[in-house]
N, C-alpha and C. Protein backbone atom coordinates (compact mmCIF):
# COMPACT_ATOMS: atom_id res chain seq x y z
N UNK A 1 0.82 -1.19 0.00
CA UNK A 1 0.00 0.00 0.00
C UNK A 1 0.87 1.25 0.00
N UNK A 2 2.27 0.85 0.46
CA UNK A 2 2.89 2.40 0.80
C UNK A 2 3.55 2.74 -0.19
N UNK A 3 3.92 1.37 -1.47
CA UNK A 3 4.24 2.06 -2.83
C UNK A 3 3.57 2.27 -3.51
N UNK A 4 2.11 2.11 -3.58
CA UNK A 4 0.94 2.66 -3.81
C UNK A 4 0.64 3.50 -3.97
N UNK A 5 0.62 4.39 -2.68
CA UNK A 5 0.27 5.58 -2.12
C UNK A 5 1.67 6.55 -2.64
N UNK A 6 2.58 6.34 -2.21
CA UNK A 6 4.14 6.87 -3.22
C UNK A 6 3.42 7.18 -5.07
N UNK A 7 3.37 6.16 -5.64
CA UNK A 7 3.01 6.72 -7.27
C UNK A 7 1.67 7.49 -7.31
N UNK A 8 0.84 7.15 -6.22
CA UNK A 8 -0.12 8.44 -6.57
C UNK A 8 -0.19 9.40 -6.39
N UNK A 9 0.45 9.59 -5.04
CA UNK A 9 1.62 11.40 -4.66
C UNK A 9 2.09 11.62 -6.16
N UNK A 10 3.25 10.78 -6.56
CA UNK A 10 3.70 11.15 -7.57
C UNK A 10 3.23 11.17 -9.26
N UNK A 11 2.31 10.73 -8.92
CA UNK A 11 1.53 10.88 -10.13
C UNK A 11 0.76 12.33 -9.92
N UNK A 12 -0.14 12.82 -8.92
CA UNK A 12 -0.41 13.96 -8.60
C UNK A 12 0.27 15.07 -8.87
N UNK A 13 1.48 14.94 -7.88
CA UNK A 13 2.54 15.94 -8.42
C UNK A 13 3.13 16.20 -10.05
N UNK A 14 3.14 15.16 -10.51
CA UNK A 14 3.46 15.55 -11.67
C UNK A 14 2.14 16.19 -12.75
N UNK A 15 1.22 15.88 -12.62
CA UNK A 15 -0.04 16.54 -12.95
C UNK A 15 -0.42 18.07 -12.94
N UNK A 16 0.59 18.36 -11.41
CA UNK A 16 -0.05 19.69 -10.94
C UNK A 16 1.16 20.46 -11.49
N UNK A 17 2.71 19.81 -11.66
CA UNK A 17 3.72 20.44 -12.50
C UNK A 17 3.48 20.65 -13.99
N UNK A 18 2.90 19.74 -14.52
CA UNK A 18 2.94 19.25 -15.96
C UNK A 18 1.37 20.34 -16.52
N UNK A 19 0.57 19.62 -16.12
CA UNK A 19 -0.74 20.12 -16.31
C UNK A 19 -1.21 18.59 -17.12
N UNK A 20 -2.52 19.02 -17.57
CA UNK A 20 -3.21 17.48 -17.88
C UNK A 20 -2.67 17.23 -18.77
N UNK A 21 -2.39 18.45 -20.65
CA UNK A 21 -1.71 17.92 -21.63
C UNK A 21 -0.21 18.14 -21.39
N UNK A 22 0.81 18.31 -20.80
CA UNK A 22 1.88 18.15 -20.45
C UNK A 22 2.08 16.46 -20.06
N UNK A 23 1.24 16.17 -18.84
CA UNK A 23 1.27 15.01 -18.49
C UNK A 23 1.26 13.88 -19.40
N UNK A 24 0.61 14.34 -20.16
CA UNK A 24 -0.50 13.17 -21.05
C UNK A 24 0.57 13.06 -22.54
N UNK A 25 1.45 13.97 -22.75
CA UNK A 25 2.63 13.93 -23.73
C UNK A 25 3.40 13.12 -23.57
N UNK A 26 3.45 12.63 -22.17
CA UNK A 26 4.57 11.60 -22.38
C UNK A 26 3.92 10.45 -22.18
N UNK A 27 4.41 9.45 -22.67
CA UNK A 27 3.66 8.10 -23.15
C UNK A 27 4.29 7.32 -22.05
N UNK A 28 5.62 7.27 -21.34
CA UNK A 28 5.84 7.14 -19.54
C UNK A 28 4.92 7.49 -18.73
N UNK A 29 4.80 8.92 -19.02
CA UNK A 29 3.31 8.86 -17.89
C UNK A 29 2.04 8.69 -18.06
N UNK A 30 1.44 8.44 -19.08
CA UNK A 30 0.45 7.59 -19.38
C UNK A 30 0.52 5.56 -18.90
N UNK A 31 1.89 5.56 -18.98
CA UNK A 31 2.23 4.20 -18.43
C UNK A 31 1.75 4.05 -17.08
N UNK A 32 2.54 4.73 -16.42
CA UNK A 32 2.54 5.28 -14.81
C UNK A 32 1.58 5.22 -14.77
N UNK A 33 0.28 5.85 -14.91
CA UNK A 33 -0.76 6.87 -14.19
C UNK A 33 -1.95 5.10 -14.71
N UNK A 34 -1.43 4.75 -16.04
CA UNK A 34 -2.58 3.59 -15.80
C UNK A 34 -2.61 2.45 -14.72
N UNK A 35 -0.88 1.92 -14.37
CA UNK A 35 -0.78 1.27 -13.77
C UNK A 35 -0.98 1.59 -12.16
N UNK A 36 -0.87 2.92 -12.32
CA UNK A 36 -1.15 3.55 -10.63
C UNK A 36 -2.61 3.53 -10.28
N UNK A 37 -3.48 3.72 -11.07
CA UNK A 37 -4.98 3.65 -10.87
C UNK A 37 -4.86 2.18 -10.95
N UNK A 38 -4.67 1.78 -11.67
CA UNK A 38 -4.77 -0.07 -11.64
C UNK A 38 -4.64 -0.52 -10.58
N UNK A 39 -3.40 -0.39 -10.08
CA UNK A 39 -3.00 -1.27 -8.46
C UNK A 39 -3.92 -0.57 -7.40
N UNK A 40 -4.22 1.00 -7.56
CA UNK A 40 -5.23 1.41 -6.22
C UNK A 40 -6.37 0.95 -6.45
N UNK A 41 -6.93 0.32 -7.60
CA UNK A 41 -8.60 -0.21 -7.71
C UNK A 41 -8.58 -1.68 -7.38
N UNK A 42 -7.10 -2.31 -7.38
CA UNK A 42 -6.87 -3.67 -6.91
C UNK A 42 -7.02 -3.36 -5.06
N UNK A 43 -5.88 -2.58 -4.79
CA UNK A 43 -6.12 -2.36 -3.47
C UNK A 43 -7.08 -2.30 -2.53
N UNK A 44 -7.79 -1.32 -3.43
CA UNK A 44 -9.30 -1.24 -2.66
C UNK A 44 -10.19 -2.18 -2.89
N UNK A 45 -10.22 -3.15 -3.86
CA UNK A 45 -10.78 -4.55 -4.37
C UNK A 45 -10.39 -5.31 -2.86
N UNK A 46 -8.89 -5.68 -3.02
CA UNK A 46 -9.10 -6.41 -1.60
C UNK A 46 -9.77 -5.79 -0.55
N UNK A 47 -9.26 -4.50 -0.08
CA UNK A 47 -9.76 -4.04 1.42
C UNK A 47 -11.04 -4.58 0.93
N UNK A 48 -11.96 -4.23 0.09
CA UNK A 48 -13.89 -4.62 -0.06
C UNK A 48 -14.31 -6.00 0.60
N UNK A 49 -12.55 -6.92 -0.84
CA UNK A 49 -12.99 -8.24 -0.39
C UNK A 49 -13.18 -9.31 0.54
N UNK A 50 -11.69 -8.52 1.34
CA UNK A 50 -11.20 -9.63 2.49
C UNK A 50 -11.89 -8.31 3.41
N UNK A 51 -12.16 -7.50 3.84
CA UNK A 51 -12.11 -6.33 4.90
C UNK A 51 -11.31 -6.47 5.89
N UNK A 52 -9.98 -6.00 5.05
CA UNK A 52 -8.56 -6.49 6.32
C UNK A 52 -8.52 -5.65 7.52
N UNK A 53 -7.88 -5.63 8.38
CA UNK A 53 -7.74 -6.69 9.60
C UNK A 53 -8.92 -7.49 9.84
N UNK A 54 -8.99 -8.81 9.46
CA UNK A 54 -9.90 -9.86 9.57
C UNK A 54 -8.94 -10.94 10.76
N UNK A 55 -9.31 -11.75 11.86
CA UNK A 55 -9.02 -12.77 11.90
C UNK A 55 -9.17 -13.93 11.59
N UNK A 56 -10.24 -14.11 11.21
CA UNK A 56 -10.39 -15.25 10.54
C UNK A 56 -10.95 -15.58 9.16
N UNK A 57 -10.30 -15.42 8.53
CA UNK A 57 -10.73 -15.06 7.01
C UNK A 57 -10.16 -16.51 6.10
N UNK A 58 -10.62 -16.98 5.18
CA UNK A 58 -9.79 -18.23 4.24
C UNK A 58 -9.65 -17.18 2.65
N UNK A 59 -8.33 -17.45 2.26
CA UNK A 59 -8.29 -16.06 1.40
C UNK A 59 -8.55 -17.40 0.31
N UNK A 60 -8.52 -18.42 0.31
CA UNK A 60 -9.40 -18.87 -1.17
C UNK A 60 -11.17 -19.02 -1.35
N UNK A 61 -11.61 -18.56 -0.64
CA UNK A 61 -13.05 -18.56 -0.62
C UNK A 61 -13.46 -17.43 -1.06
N UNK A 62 -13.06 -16.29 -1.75
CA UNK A 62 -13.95 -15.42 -2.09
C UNK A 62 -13.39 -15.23 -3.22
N UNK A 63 -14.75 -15.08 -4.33
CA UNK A 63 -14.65 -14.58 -5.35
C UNK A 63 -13.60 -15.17 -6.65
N UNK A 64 -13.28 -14.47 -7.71
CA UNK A 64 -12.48 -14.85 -9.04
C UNK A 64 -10.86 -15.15 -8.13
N UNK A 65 -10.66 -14.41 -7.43
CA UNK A 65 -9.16 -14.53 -7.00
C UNK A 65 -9.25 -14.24 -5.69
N UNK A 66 -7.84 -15.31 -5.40
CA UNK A 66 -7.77 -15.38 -3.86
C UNK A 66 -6.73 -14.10 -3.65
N UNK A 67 -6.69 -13.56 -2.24
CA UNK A 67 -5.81 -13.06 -1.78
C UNK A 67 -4.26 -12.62 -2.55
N UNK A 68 -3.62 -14.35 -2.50
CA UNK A 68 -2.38 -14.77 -2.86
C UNK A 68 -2.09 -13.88 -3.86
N UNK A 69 -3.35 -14.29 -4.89
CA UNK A 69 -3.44 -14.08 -6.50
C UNK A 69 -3.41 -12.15 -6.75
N UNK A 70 -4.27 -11.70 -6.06
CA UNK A 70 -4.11 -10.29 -5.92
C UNK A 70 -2.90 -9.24 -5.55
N UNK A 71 -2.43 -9.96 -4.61
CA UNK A 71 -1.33 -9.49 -4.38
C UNK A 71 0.31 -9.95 -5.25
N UNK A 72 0.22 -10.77 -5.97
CA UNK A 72 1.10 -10.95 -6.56
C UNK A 72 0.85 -10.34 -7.95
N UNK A 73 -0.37 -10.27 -8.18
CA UNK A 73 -0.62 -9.16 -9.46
C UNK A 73 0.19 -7.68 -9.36
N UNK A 74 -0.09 -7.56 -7.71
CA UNK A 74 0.18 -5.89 -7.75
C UNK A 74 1.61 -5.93 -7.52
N UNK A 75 1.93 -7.18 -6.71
CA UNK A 75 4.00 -6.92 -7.43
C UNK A 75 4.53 -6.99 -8.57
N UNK A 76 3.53 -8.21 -9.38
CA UNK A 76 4.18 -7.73 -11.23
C UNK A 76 3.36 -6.22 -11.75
N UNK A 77 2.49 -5.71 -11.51
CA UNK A 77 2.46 -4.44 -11.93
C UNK A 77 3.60 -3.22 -11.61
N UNK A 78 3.91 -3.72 -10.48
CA UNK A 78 4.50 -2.66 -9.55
C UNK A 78 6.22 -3.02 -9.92
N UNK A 79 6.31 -3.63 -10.65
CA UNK A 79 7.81 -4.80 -11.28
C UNK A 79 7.49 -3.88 -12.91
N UNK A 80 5.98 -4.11 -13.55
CA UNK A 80 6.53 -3.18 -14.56
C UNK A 80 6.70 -1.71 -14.49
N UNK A 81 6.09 -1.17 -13.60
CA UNK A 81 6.40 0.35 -13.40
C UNK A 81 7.75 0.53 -13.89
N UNK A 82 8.97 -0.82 -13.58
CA UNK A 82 10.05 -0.58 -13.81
C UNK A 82 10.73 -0.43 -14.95
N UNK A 83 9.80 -1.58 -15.39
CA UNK A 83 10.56 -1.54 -17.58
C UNK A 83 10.34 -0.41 -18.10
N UNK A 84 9.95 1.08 -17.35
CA UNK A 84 10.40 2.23 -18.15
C UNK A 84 11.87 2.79 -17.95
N UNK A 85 12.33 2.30 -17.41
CA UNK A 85 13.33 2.69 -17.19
C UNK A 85 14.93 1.89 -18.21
N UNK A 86 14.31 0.83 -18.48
CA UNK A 86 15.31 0.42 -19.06
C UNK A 86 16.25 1.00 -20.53
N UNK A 87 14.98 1.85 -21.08
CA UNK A 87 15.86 2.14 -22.54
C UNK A 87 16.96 3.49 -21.89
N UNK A 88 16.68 3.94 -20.84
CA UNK A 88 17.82 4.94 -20.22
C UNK A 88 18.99 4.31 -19.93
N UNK A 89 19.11 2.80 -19.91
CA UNK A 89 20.50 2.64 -19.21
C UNK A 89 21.20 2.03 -20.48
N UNK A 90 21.98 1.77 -20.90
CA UNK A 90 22.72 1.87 -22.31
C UNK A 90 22.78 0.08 -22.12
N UNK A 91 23.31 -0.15 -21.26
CA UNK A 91 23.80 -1.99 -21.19
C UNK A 91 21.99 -2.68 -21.11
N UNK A 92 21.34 -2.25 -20.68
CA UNK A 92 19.58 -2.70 -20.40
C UNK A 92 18.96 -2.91 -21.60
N UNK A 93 19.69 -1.63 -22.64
CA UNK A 93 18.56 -1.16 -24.20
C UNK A 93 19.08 -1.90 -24.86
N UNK A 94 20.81 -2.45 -24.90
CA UNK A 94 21.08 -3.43 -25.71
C UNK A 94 20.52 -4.66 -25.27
N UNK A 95 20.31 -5.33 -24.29
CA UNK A 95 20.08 -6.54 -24.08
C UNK A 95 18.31 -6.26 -24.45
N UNK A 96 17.44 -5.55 -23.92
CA UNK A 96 15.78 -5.47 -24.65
C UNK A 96 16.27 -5.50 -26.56
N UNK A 97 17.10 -4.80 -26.91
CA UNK A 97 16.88 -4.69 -28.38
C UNK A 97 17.11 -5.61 -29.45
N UNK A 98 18.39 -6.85 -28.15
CA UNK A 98 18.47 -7.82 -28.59
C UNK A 98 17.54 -8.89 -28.77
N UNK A 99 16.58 -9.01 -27.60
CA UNK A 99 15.69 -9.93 -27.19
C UNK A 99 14.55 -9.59 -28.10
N UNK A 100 14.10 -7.95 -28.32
CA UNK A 100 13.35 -8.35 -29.40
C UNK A 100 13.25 -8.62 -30.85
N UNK A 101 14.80 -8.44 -31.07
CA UNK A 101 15.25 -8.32 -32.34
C UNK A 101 15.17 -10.42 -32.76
N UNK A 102 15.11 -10.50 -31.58
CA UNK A 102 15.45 -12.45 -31.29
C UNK A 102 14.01 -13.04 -31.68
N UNK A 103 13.02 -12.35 -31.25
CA UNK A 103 11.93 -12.67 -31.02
C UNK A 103 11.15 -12.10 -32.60
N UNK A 104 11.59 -11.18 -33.20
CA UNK A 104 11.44 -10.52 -35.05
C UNK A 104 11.82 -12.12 -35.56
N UNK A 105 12.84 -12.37 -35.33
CA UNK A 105 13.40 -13.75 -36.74
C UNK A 105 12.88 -15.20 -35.64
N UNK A 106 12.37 -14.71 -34.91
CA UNK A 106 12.18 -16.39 -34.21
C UNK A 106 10.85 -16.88 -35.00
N UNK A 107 10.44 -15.84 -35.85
CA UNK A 107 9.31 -16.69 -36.54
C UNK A 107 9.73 -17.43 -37.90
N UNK A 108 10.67 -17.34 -38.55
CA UNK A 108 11.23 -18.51 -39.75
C UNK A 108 11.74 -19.45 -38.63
N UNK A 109 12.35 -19.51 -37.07
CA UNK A 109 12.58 -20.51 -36.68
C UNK A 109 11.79 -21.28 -36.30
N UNK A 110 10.53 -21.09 -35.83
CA UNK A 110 8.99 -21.64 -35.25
C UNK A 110 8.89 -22.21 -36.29
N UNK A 111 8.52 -21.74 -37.70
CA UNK A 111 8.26 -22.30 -38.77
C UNK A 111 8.56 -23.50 -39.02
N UNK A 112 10.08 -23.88 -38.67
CA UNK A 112 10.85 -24.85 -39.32
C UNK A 112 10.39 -25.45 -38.19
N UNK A 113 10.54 -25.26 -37.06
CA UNK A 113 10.19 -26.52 -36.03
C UNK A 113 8.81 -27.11 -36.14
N UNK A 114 7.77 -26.23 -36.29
CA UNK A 114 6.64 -27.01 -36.16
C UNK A 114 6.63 -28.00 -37.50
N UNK A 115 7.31 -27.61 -38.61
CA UNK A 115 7.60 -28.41 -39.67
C UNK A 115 8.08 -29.81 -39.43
N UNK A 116 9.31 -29.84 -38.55
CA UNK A 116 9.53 -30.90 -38.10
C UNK A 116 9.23 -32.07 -36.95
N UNK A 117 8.44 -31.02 -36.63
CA UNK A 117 7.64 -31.57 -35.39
C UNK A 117 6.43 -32.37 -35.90
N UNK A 118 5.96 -31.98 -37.31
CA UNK A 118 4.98 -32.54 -37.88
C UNK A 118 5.21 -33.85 -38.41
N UNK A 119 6.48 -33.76 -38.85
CA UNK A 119 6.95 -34.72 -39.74
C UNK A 119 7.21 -35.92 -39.33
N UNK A 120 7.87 -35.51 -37.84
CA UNK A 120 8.30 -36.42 -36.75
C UNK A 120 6.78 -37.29 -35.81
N UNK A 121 6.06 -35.99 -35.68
CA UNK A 121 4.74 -36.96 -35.55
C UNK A 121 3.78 -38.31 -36.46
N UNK A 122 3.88 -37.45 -37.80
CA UNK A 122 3.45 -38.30 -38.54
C UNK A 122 4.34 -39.96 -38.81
N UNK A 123 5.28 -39.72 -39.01
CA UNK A 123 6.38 -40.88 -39.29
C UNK A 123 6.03 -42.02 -37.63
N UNK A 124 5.85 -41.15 -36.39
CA UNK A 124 5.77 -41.61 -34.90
C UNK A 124 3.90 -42.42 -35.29
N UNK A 125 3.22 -42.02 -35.59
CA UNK A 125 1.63 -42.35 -36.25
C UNK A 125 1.75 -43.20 -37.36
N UNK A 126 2.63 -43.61 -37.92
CA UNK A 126 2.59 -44.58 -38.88
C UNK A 126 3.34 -45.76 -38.63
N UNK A 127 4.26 -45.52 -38.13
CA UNK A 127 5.34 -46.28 -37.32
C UNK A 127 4.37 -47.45 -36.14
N UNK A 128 3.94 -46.51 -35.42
CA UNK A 128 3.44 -47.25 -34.59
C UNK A 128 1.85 -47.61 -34.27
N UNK A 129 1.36 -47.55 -35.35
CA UNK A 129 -0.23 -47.61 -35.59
C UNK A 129 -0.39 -49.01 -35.51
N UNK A 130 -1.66 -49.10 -34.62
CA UNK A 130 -2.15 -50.57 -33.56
C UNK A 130 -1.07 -51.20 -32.78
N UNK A 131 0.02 -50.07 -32.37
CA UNK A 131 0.75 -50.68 -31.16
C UNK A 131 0.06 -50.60 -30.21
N UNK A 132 -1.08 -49.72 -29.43
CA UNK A 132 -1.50 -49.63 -28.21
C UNK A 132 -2.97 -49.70 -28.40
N UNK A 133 -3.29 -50.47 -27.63
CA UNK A 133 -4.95 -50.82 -27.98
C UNK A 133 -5.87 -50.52 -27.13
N UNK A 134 -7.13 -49.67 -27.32
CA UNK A 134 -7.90 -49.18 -26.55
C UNK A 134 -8.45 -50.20 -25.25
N UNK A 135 -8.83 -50.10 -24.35
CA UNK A 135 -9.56 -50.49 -23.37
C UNK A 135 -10.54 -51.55 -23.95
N UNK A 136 -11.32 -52.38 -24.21
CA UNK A 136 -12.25 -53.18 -24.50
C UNK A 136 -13.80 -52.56 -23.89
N UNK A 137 -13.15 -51.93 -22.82
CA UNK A 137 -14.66 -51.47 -22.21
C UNK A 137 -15.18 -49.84 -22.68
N UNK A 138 -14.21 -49.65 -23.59
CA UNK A 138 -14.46 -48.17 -23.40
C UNK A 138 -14.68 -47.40 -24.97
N UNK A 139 -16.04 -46.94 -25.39
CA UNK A 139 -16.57 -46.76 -26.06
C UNK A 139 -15.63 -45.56 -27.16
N UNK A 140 -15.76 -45.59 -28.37
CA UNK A 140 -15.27 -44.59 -29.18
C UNK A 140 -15.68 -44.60 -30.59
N UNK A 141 -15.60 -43.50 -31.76
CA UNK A 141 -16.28 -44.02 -32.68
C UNK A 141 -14.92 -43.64 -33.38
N UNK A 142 -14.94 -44.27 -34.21
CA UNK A 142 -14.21 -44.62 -34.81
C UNK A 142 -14.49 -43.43 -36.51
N UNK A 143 -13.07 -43.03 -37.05
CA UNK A 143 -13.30 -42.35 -38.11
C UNK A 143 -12.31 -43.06 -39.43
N UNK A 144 -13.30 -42.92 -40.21
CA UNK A 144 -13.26 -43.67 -41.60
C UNK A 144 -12.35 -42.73 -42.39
């Protein structure tokens, strides 16, 4: 809650420096300001859900998500607040520019694998067709 409460100070402040279209120019703080409303509508989601200080509460009994699940959302949100920061540090932007530059040509490599993955299945389906034989008791229909 108290880094929470930290980005919405600072989201504020920068609002009241910036103004709304100042703010709203930078595509960082449009980052910021979504993920900062995000985690305080999670926040206040739990306080609703669990109404903490509870003693006796089971945090998997209520609702779409337990406890656990909520709160580990708001540390990977609160984890990306951070990936703005990376294209500022020179050793960070090469290793992101690599990874996505990896992830641009990893699709002729997907290609070829599922290619061979196919090939390897089929040859594995012909190879071994009526090695393993269904159950006797157990119904299936069969395709022609």
């Amino acid at each position: 809650m108290c880094f929470i409460l930290y980005y919405l100070f600072e989201m504020c402040v920068k609002i009241f420096a910036f103004g709304w279209k100042g703010y709203l120019s930078y595509r960082n703080n449009i980052f910021d300001g979504f993920l900062t409303i995000l985690l305080l509508l999670l926040q206040i989601t739990i306080y609703i859900t669990y109404r903490l200080p509870y003693s006796q509460w089971d945090p998997s009994s209520h609702g779409l998500m337990s406890l656990w699940e909520m709160v580990r959302l708001i540390n990977m949100l609160i984890v990306f607040r951070f990936l703005r920061i990376i294209p500022d540090i020179k050793l960070m932007a090469l290793v992101a520019s690599t990874l996505l530059d990896l992830l641009k040509n990893l699709r002729a490599f997907a290609g070829i694998l599922m290619v061979v993955f196919y090939v390897f299945a089929v040859i594995g389906i012909w190879l071994f067709e009526g090695a393993i034989k269904p159950p006797p008791n157990m119904r299936y229909v069969a395709m022609a």
